[in-house]
C-alpha atoms as a PDB file:
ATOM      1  CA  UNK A   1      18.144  -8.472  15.002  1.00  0.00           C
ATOM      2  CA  UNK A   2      15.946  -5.520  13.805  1.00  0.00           C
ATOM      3  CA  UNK A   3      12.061  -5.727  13.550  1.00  0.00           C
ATOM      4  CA  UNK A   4       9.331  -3.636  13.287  1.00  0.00           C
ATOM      5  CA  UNK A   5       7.781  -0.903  11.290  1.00  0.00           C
ATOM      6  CA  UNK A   6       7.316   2.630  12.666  1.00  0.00           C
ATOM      7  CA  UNK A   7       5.889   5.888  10.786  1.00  0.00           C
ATOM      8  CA  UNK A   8       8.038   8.481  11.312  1.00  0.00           C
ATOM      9  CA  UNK A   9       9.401  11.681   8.674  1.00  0.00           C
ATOM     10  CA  UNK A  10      12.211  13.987   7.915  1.00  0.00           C
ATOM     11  CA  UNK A  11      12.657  17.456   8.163  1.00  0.00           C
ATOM     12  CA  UNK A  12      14.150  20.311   6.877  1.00  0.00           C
ATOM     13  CA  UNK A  13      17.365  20.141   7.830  1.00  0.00           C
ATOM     14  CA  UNK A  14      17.430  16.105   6.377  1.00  0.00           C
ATOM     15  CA  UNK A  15      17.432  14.914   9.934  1.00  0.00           C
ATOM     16  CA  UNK A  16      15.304  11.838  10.850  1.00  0.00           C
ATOM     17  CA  UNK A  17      14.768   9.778  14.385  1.00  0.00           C
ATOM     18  CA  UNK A  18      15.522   6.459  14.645  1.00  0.00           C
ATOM     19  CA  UNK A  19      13.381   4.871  16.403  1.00  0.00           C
ATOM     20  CA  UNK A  20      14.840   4.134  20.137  1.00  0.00           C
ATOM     21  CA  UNK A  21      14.574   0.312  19.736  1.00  0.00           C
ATOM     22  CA  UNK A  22      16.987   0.220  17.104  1.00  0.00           C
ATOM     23  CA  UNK A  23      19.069   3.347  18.040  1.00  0.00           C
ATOM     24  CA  UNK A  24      19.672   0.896  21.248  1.00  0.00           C
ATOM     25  CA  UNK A  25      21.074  -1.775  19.009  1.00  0.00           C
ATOM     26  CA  UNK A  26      23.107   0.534  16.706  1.00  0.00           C
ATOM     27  CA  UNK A  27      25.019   1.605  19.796  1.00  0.00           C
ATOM     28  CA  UNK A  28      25.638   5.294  18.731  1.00  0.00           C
ATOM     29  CA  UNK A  29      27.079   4.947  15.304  1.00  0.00           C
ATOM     30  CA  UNK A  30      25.543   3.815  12.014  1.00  0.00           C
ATOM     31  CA  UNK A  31      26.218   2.982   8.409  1.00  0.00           C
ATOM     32  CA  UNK A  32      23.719   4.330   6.088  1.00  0.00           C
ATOM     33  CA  UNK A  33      23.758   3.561   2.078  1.00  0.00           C
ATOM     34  CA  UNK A  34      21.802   3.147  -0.858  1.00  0.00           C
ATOM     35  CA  UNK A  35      19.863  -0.045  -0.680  1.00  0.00           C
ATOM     36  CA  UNK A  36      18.043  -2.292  -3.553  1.00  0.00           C
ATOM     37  CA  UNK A  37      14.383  -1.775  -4.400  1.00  0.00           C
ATOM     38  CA  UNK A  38      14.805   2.465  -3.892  1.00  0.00           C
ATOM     39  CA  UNK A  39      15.085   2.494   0.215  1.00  0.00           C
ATOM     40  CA  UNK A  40      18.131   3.046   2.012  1.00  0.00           C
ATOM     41  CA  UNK A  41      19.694   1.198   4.561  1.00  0.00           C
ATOM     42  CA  UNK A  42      21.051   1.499   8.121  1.00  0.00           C
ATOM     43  CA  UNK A  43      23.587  -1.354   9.313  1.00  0.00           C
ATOM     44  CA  UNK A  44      25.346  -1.472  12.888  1.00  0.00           C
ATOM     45  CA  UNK A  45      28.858  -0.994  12.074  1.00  0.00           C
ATOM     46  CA  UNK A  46      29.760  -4.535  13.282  1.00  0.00           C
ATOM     47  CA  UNK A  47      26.918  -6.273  10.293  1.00  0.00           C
ATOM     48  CA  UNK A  48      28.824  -3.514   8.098  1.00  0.00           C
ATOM     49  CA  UNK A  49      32.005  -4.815   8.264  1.00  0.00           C
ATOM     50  CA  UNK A  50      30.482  -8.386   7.617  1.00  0.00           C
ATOM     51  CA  UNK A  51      28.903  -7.070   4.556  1.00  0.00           C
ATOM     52  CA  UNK A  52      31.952  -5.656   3.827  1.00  0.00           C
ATOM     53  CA  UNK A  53      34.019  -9.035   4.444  1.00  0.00           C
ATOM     54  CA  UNK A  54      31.145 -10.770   2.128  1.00  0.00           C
ATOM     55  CA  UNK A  55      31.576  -8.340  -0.635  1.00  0.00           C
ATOM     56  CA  UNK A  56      35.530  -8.518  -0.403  1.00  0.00           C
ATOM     57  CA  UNK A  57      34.610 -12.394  -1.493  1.00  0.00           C
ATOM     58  CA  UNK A  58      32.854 -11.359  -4.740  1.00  0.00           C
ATOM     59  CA  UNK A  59      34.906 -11.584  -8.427  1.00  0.00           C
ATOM     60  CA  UNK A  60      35.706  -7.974  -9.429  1.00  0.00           C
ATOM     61  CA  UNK A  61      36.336  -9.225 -12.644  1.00  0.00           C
ATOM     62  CA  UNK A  62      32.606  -9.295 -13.094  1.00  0.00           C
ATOM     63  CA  UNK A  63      31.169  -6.204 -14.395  1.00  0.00           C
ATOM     64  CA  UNK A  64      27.827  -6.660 -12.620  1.00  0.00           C
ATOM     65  CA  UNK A  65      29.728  -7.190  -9.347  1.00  0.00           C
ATOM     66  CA  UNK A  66      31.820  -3.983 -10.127  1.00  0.00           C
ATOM     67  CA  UNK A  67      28.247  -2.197 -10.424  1.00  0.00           C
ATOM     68  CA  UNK A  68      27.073  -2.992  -7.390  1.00  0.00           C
ATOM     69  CA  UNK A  69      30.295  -2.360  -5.484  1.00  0.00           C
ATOM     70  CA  UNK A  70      29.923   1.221  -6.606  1.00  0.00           C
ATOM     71  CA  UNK A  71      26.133   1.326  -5.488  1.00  0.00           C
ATOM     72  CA  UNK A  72      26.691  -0.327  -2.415  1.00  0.00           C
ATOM     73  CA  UNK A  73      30.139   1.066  -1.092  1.00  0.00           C
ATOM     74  CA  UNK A  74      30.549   4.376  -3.126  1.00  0.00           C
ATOM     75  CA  UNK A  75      26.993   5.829  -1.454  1.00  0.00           C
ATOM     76  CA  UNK A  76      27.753   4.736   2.261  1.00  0.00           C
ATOM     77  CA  UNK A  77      27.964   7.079   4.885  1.00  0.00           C
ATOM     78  CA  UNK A  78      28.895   6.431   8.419  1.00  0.00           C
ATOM     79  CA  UNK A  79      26.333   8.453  10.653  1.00  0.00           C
ATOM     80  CA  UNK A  80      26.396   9.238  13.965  1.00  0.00           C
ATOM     81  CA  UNK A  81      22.998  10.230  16.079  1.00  0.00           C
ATOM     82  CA  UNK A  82      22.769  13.893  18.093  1.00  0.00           C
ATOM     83  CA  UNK A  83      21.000  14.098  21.436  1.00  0.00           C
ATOM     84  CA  UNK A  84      17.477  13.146  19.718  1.00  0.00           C
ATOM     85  CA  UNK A  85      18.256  10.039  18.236  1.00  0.00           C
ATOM     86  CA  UNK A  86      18.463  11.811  14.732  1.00  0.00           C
ATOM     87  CA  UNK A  87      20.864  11.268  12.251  1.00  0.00           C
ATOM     88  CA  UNK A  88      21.178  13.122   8.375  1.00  0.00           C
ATOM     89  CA  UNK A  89      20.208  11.962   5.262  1.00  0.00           C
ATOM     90  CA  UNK A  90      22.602  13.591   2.214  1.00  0.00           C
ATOM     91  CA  UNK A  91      20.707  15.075   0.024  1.00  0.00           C
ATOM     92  CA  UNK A  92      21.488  12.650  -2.968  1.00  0.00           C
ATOM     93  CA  UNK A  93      20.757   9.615  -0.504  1.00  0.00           C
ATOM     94  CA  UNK A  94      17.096  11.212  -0.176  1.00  0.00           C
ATOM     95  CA  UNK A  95      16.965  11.429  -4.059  1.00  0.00           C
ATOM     96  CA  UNK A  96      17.450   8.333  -4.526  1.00  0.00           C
ATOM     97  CA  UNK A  97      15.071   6.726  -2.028  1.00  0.00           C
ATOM     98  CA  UNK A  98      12.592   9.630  -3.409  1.00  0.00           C
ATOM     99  CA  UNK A  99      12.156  10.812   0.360  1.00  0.00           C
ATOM    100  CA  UNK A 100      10.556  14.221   0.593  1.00  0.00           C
ATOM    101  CA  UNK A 101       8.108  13.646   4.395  1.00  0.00           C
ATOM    102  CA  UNK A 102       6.866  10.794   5.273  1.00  0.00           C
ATOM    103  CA  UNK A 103       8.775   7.586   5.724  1.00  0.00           C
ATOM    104  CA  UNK A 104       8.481   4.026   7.119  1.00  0.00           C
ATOM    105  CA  UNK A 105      11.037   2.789   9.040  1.00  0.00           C
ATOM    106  CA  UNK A 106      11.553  -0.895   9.229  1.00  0.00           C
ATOM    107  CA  UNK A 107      13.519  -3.485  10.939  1.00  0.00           C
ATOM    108  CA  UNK A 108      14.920  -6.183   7.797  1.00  0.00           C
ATOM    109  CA  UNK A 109      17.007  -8.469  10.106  1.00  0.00           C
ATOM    110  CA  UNK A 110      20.443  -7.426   9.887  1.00  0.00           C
ATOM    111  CA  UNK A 111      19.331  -4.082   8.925  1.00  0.00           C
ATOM    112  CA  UNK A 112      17.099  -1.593   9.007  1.00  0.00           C
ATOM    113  CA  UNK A 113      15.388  -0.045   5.776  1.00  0.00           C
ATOM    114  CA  UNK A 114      14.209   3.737   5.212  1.00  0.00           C
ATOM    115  CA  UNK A 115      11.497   4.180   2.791  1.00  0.00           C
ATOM    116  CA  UNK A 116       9.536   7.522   1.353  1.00  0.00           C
ATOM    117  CA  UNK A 117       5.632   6.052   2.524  1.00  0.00           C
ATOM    118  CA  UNK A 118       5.021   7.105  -1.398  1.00  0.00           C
ATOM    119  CA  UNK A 119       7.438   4.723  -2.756  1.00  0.00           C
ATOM    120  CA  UNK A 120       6.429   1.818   0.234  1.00  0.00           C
ATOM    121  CA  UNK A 121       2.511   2.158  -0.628  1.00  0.00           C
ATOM    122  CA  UNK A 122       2.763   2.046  -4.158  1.00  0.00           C
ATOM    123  CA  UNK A 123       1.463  -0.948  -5.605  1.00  0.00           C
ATOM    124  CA  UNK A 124       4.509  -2.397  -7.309  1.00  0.00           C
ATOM    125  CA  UNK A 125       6.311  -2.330  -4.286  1.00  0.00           C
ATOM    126  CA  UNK A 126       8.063  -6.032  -3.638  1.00  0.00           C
ATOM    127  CA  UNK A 127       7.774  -5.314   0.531  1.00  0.00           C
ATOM    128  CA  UNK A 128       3.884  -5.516  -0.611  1.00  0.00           C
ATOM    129  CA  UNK A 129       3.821  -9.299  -2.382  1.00  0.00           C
ATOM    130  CA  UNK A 130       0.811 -11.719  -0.873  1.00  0.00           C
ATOM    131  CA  UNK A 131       1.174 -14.608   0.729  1.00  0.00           C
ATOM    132  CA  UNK A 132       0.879 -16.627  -2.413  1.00  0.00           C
ATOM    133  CA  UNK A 133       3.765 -14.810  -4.336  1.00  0.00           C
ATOM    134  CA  UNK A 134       6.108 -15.012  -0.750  1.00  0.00           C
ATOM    135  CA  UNK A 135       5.083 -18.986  -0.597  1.00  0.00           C
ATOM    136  CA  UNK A 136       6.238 -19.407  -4.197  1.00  0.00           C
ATOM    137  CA  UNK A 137       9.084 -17.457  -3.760  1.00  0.00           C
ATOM    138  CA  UNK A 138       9.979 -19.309  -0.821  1.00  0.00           C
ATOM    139  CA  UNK A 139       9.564 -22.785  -2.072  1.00  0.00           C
ATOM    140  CA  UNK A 140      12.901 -22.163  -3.847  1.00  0.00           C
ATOM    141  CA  UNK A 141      14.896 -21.775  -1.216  1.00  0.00           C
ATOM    142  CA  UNK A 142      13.133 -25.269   0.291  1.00  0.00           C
ATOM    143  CA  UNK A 143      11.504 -22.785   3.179  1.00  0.00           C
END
C-alpha cells in the first residue's frame, strides 16, 4: 500500500527519484503511464497485471472503453530504477502531466501518482476538494 506525499523534481535528462519508501515496495521494476486528472502513474508490476486482468473484463465493443484502453495501455512504460533510485520520464509522458521542475510525489493506494506542483496547486485540482465535497462524494458509495 503506498502513502505519503514527498516534494521532489526532475531534471534534465527526465530522470526523477522515487522516493526510497516506495522504491522498496516496487522491488526494482515499475510500470509508469498516463493517469486521469493530468498526473501519471507508477504501479508495482504485480497491481499492473491486476489492472491489466480488470481491464481485460471491460466490453471493447464500447467506444468509451476503447478510449481509455488506448490512454491507459498505449502510454505505459515499464521502468526500471539506476543506482539512485531514479527512473525516466518520456518526454510525451512529461507533456502530458505538464511536468517541467517541481513535482509531488504521492502514495494513492495501489499506486503512486506524479504530479507537476503547478498542476497539483492549482485551484481546480480534484486532489484539493474539502472535507464537505469528499463527505458528499463519499456518501454515495455508503462510506
Amino acid at each position: 500500500m503506498f502513502m505519503g506525499k514527498y516534494n521532489n523534481s526532475i531534471d534534465a535528462k527526465n530522470r526523477m527519484i522515487v522516493p526510497s519508501k516506495h522504491r522498496d515496495q516496487l522491488g526494482g521494476r515499475c510500470v509508469l503511464t498516463k493517469g486521469l486528472d493530468q498526473c501519471l502513474y507508477i504501479y508495482s508490476m504485480g497491481d499492473w497485471e491486476q489492472q491489466m486482468e480488470k481491464i481485460a473484463e471491460l466490453p471493447e465493443s464500447d467506444p468509451k472503453i476503447r478510449a481509455f484502453i488506448r490512454h491507459f495501455c498505449a502510454n505505459a512504460v515499464e521502468c526500471e530504477f539506476d543506482k539512485q533510485g531514479r527512473i525516466v520520464i518520456p518526454q510525451d509522458l512529461k507533456d502530458y502531466a505538464r511536468i517541467t521542475k517541481d513535482l509531488i510525489t504521492m502514495g494513492a493506494m495501489k499506486k503512486i501518482e506524479i504530479w507537476s506542483k503547478e498542476v497539483w496547486d492549482t485551484p481546480e485540482n480534484e486532489g484539493n476538494m474539502g472535507s464537505d465535497e469528499f463527505a458528499d462524494a463519499l456518501k454515495e458509495y455508503n462510506f
